[in-house]
N, C-alpha and C. Protein backbone atom coordinates (compact mmCIF):
# COMPACT_ATOMS: atom_id res chain seq x y z
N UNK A 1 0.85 -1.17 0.00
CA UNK A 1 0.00 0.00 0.00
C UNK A 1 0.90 1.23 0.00
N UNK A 2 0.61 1.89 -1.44
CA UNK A 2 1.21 3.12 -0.71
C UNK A 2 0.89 4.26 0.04
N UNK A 3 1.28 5.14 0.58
CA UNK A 3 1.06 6.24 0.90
C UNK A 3 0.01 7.12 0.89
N UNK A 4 -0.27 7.59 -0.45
CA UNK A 4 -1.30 8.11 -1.10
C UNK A 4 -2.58 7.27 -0.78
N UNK A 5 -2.32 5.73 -1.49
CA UNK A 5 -3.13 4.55 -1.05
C UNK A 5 -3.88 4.44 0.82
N UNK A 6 -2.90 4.59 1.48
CA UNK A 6 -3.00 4.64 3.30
C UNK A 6 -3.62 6.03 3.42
N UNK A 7 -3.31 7.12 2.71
CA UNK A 7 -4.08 8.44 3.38
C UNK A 7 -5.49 8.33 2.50
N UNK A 8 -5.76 7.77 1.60
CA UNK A 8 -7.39 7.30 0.87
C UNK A 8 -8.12 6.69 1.77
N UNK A 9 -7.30 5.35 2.23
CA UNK A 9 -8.72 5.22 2.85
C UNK A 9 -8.75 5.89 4.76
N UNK A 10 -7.69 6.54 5.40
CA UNK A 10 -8.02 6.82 6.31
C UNK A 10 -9.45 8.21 5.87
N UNK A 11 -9.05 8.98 5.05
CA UNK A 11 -9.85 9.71 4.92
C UNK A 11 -11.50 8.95 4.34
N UNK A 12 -11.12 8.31 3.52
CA UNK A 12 -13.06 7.31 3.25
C UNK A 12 -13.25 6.68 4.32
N UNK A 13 -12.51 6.11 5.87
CA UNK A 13 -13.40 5.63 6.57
C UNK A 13 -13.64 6.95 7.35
N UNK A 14 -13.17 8.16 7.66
CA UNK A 14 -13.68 8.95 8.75
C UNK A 14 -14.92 9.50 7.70
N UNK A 15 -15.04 9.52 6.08
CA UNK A 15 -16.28 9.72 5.49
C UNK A 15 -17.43 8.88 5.65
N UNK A 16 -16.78 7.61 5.60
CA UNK A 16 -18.31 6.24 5.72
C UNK A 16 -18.70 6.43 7.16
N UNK A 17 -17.61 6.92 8.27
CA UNK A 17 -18.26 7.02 9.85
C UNK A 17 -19.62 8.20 9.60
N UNK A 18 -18.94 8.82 9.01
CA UNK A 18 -19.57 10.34 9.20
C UNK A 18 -21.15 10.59 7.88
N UNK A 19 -21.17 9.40 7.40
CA UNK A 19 -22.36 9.17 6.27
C UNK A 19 -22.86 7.81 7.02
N UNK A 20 -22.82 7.63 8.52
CA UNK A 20 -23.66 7.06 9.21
C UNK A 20 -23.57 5.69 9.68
N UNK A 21 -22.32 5.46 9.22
CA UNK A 21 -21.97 3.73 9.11
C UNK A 21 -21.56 3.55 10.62
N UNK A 22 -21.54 2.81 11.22
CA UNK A 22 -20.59 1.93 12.38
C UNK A 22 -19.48 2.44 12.38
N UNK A 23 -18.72 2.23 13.64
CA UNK A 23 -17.34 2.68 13.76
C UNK A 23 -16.46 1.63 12.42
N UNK A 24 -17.19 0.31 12.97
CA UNK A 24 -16.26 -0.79 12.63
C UNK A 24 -16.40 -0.88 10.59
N UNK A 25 -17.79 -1.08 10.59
CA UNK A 25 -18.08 -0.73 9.18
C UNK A 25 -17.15 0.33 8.56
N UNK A 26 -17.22 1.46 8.90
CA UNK A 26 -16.36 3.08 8.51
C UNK A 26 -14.78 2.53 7.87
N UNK A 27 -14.25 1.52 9.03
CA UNK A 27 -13.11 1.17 8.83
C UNK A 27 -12.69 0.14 8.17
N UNK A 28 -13.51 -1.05 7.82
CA UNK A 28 -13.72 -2.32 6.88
C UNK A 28 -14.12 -1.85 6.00
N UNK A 29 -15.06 -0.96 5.21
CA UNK A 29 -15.68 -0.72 3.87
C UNK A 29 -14.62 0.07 3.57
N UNK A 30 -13.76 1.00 3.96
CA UNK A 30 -12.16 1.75 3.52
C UNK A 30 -11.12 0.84 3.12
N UNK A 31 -10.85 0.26 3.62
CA UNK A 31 -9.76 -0.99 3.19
C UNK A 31 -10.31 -2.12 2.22
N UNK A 32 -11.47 -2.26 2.21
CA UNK A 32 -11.99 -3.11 1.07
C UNK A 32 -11.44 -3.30 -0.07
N UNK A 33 -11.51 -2.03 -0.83
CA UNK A 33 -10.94 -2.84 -1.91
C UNK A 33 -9.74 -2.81 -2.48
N UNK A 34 -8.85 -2.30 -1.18
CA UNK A 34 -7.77 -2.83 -1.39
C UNK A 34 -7.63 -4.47 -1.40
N UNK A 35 -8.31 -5.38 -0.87
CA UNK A 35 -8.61 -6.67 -0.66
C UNK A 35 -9.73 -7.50 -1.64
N UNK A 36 -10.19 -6.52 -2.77
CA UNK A 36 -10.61 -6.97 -3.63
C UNK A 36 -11.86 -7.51 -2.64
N UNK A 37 -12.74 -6.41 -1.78
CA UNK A 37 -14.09 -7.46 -1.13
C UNK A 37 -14.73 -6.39 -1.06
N UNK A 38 -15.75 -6.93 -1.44
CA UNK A 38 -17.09 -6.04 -2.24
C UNK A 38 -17.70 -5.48 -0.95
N UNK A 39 -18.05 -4.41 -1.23
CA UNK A 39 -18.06 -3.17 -0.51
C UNK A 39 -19.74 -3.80 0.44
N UNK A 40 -20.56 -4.51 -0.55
CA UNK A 40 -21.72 -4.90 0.36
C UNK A 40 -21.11 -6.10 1.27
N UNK A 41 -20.14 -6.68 0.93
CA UNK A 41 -19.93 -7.77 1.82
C UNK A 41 -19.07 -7.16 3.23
N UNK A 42 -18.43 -5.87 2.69
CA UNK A 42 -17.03 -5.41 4.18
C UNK A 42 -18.50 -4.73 4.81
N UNK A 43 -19.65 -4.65 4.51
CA UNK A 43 -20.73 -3.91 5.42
C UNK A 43 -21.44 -4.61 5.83
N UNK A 44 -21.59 -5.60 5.30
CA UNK A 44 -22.46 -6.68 6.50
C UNK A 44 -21.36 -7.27 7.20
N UNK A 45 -20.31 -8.00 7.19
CA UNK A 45 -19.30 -8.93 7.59
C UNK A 45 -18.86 -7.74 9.11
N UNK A 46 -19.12 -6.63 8.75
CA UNK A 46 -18.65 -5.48 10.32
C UNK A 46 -19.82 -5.28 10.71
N UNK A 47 -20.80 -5.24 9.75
CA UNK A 47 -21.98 -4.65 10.53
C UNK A 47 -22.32 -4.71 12.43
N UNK A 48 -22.53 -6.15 12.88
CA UNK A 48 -22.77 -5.91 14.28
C UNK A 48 -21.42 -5.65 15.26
N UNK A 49 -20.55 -5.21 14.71
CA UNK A 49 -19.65 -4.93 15.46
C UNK A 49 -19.57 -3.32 15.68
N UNK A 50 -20.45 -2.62 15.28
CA UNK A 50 -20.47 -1.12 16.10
C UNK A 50 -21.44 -1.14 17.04
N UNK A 51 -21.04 0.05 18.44
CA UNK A 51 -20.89 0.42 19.30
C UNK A 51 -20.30 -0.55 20.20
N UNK A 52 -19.32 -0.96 19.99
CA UNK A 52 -18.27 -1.98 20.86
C UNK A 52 -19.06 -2.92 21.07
N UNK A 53 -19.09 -3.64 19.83
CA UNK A 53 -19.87 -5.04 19.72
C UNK A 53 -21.37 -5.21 20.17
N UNK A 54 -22.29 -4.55 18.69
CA UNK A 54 -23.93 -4.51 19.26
C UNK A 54 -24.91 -3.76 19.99
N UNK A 55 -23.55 -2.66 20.29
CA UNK A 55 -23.88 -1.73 21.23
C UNK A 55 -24.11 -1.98 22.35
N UNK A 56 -23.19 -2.99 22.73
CA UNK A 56 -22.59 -3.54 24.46
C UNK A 56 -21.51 -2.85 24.52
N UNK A 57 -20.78 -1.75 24.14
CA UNK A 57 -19.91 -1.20 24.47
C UNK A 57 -18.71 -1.86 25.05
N UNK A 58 -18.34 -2.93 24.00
CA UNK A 58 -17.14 -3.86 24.57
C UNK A 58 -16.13 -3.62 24.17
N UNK A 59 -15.03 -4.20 22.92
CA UNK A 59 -14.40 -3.54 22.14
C UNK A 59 -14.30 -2.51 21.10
N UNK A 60 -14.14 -1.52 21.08
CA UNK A 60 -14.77 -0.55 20.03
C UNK A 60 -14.94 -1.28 19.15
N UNK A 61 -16.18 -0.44 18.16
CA UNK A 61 -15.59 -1.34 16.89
C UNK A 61 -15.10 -0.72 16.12
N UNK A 62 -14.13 0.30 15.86
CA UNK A 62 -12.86 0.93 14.74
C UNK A 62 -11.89 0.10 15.26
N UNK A 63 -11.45 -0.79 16.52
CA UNK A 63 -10.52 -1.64 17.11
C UNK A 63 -11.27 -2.83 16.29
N UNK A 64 -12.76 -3.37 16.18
CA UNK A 64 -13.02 -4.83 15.69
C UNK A 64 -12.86 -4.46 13.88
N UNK A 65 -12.61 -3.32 13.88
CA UNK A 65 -12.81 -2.77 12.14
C UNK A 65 -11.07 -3.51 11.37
N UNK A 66 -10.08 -2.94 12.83
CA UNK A 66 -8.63 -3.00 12.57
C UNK A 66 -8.42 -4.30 12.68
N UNK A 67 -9.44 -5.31 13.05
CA UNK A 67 -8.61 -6.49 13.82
C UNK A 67 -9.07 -7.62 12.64
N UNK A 68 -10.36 -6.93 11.82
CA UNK A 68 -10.85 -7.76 10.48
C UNK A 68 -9.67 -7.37 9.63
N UNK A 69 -9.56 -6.29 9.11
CA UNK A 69 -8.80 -5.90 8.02
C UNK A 69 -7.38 -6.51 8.17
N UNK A 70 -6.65 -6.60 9.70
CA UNK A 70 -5.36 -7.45 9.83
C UNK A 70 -5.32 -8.78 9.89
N UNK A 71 -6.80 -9.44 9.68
CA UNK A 71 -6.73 -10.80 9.50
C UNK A 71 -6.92 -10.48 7.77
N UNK A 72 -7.75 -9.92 7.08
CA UNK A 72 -7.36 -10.16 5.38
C UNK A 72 -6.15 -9.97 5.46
N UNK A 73 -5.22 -9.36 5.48
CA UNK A 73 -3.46 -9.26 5.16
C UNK A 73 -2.97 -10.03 6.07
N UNK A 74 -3.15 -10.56 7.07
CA UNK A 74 -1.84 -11.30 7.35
C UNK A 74 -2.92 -12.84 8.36
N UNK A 75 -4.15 -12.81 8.14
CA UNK A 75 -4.84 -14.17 8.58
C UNK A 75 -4.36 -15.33 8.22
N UNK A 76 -4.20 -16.73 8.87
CA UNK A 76 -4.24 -18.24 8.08
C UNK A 76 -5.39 -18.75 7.34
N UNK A 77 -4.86 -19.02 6.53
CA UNK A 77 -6.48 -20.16 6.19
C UNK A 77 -6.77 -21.98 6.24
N UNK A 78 -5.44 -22.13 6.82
CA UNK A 78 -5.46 -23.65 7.41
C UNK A 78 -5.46 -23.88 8.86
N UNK A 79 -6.33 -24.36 9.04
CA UNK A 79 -6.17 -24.40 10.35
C UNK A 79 -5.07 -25.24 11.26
N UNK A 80 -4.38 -26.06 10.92
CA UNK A 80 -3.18 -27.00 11.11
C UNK A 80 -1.90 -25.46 11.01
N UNK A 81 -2.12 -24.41 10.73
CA UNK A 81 -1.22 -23.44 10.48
C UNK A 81 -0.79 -22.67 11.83
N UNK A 82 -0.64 -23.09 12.87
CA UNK A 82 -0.12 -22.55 13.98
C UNK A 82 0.98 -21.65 13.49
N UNK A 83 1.95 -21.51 13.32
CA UNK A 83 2.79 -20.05 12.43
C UNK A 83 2.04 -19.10 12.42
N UNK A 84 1.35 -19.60 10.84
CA UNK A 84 0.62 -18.30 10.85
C UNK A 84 -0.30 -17.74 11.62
N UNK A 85 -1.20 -18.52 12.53
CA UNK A 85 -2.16 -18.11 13.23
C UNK A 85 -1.18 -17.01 14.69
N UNK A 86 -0.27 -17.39 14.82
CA UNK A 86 0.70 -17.02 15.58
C UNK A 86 1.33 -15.65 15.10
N UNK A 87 1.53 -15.63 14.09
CA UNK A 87 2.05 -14.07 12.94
C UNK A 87 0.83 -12.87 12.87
N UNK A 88 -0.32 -13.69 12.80
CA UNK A 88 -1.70 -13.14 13.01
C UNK A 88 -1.85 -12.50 14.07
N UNK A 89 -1.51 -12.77 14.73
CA UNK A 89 -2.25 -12.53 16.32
C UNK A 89 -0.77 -11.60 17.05
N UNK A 90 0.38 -11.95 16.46
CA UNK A 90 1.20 -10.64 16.56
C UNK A 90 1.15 -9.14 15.90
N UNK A 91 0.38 -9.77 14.79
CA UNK A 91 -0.08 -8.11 14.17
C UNK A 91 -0.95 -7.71 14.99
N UNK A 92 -2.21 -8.38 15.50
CA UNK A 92 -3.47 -8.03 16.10
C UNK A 92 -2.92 -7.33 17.30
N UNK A 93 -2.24 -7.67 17.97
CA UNK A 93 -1.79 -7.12 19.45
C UNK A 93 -0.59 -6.29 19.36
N UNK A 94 0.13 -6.22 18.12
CA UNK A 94 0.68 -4.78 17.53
C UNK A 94 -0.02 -3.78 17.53
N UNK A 95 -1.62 -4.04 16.50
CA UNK A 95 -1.83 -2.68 16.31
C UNK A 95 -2.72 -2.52 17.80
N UNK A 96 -3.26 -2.88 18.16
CA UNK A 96 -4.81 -3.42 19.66
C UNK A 96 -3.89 -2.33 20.29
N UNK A 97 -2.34 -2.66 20.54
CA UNK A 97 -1.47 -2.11 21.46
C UNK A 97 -1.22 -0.59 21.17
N UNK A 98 -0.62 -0.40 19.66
CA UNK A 98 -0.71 1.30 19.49
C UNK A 98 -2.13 1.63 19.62
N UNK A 99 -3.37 1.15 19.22
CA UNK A 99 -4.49 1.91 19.22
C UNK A 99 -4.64 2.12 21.20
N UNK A 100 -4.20 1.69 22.28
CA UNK A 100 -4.71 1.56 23.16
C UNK A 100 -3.31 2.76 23.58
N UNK A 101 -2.24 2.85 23.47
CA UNK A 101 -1.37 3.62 23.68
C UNK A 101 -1.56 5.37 23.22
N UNK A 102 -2.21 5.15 22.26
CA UNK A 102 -2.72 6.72 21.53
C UNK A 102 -4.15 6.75 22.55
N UNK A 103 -4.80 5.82 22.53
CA UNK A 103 -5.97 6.18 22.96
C UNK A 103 -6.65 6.01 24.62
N UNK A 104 -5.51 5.33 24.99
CA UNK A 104 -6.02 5.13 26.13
C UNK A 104 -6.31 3.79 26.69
N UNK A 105 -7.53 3.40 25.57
CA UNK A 105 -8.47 2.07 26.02
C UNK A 105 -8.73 1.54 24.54
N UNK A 106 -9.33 0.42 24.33
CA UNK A 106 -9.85 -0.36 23.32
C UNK A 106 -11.13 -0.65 23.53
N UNK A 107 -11.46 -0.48 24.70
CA UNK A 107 -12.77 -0.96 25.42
C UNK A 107 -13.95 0.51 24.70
N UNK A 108 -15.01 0.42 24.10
CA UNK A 108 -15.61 1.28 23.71
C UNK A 108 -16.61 2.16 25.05
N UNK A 109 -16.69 1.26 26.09
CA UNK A 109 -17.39 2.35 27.32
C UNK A 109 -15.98 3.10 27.51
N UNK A 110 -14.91 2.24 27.79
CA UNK A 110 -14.14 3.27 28.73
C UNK A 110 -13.73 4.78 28.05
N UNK A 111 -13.67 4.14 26.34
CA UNK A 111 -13.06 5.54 25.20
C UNK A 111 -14.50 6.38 25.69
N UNK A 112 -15.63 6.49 25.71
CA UNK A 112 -16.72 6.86 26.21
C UNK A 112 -16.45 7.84 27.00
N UNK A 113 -16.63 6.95 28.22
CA UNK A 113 -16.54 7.47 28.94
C UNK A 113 -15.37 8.77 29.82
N UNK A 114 -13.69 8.38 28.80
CA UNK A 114 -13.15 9.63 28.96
C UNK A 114 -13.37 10.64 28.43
N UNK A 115 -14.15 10.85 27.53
CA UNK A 115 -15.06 11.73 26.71
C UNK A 115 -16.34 12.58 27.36
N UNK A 116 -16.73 11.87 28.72
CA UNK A 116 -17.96 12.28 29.33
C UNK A 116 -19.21 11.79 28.72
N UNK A 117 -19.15 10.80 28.43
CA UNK A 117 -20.61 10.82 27.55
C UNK A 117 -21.52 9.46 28.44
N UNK A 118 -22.16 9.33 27.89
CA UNK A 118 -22.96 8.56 28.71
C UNK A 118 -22.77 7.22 28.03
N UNK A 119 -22.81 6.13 28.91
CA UNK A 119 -22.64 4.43 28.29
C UNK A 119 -23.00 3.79 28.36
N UNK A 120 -24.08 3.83 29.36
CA UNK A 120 -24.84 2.87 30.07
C UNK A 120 -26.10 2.69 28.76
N UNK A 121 -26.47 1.48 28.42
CA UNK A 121 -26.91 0.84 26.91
C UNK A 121 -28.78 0.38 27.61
N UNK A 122 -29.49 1.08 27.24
CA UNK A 122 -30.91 0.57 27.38
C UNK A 122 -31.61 -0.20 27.08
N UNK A 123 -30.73 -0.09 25.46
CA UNK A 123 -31.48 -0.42 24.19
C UNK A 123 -30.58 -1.10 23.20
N UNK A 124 -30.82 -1.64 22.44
CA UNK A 124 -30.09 -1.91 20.98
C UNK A 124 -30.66 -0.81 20.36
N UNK A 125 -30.96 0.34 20.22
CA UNK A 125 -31.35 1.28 19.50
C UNK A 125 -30.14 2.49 19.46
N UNK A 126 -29.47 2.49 18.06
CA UNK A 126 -28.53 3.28 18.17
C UNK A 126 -28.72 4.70 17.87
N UNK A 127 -28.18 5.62 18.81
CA UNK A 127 -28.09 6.87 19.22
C UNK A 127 -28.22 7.43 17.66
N UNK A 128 -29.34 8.92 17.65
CA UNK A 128 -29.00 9.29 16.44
C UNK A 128 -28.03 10.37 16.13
N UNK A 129 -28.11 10.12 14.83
CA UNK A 129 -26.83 10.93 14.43
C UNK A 129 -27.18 12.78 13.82
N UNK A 130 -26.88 13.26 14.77
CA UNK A 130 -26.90 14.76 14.63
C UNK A 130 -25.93 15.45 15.23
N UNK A 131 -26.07 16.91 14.99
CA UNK A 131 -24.93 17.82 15.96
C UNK A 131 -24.45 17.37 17.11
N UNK A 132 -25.43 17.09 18.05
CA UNK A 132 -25.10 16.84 18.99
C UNK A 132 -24.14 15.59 19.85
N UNK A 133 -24.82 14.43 18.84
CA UNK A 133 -24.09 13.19 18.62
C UNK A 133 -22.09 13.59 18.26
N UNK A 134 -22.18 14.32 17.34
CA UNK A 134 -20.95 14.52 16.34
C UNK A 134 -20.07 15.22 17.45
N UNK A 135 -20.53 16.14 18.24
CA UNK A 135 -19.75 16.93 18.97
C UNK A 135 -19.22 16.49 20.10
N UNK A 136 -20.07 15.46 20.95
CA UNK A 136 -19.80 15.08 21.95
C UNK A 136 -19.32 13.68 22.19
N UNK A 137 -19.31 13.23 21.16
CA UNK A 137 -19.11 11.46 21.09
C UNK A 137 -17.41 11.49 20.19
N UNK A 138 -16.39 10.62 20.77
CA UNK A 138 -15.04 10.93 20.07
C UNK A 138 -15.09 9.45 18.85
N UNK A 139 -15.98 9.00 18.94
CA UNK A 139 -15.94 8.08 17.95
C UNK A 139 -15.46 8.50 16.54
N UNK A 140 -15.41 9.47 15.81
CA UNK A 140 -14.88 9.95 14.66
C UNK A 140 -13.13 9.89 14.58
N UNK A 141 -13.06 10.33 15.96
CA UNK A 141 -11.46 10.30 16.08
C UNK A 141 -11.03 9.27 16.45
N UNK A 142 -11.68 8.27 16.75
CA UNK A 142 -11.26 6.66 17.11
C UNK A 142 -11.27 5.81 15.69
N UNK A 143 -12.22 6.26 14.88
CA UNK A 143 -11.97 5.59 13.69
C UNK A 143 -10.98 6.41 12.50
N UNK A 144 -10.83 7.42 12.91
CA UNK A 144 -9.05 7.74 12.43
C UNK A 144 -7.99 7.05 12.75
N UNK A 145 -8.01 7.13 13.87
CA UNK A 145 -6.88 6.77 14.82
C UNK A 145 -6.92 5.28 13.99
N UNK A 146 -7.99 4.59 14.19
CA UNK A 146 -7.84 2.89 13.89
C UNK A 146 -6.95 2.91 12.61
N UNK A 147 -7.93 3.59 11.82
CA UNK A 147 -7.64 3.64 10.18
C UNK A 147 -6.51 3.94 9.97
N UNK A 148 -5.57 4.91 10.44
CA UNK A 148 -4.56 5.13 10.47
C UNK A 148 -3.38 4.10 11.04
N UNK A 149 -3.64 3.58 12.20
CA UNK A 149 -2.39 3.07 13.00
C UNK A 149 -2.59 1.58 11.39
N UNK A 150 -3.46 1.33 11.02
CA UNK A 150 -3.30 0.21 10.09
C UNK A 150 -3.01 0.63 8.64
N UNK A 151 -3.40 1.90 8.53
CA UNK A 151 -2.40 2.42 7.09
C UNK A 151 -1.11 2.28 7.21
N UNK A 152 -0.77 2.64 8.50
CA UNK A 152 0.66 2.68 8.62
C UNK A 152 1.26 1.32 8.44
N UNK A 153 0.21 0.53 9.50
CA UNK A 153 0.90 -0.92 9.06
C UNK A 153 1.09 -1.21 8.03
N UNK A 154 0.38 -1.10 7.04
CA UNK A 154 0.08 -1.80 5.66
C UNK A 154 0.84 -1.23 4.65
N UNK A 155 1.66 0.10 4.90
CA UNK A 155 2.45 0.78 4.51
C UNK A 155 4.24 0.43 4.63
N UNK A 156 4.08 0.23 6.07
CA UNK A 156 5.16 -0.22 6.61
C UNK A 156 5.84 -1.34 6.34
N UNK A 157 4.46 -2.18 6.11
CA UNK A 157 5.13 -3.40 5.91
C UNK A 157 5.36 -3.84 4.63
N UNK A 158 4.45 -2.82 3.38
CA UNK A 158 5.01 -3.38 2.15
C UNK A 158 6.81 -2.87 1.95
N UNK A 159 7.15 -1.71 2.58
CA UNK A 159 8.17 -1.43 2.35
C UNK A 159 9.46 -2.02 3.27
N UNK A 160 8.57 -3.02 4.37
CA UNK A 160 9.91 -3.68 4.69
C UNK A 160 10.39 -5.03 4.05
């Protein structure tokens, strides 16, 4: 990936967040087709993974967005493949680790909640999206942050 390539889609997922999608969606439908996967499939395949899984506020999902997209580039597909499943899961806790170092937490109440916002979940009914939503909720900057710490990867690593 180059460069140009890594700053495209950080900027199309903080657009797909911000045209209403999921954290996690925002950040899987951006990297798509670099992976050659059809844009309806990276939106259902993330779909229940926004508001930190279903809106249980567990792992964000721009963290479950980063952790799909680093299994297309560096996942196994045999399962007898301990290596790779092992290479996998060192990228995953590479990036899990910078996103939690920039941000604090991975956990979507706690990013929340250093924000002031409220977390406590009533409903599966997700919060709507207006001014007010946009201003007070840091989710926009969490799915930068994601999108980014994995441009970089994907950057980084074609050039090493």
């Amino acid at each position: 990936m180059t460069s140009n390539e890594a700053e495209a889609c950080v900027r199309q997922a903080v657009l797909n967040f911000m045209q209403g999608y999921n954290c996690s969606q925002a950040v899987v439908a951006a990297f798509a087709p670099y992976y050659h996967l059809d844009q309806d499939m990276a939106l259902r395949i993330s779909a229940g993974f926004g508001g930190g899984v279903g809106r249980m506020r567990m792992m964000c999902g721009a963290v479950s967005g980063m952790v799909m997209v680093a299994g297309l580039q560096d996942g196994q597909i045999q399962g007898t493949d301990t290596a790779g499943k092992a290479g996998c899961y060192k990228t995953v806790q590479q990036l899990l680790n910078e996103f939690k170092e920039q941000n604090g937490s991975i956990i979507c109440a706690e990013l929340l909640a250093m924000n002031k916002c409220q977390v406590v979940n009533k409903d599966h009914v997700p919060d709507a999206r207006n001014a007010a939503y946009y201003k007070t909720r840091p989710c926009v900057r969490k799915v930068e942050s994601a999108a980014r710490i994995l441009a970089d990867y994907l950057t980084n690593r074609q050039q090493t």
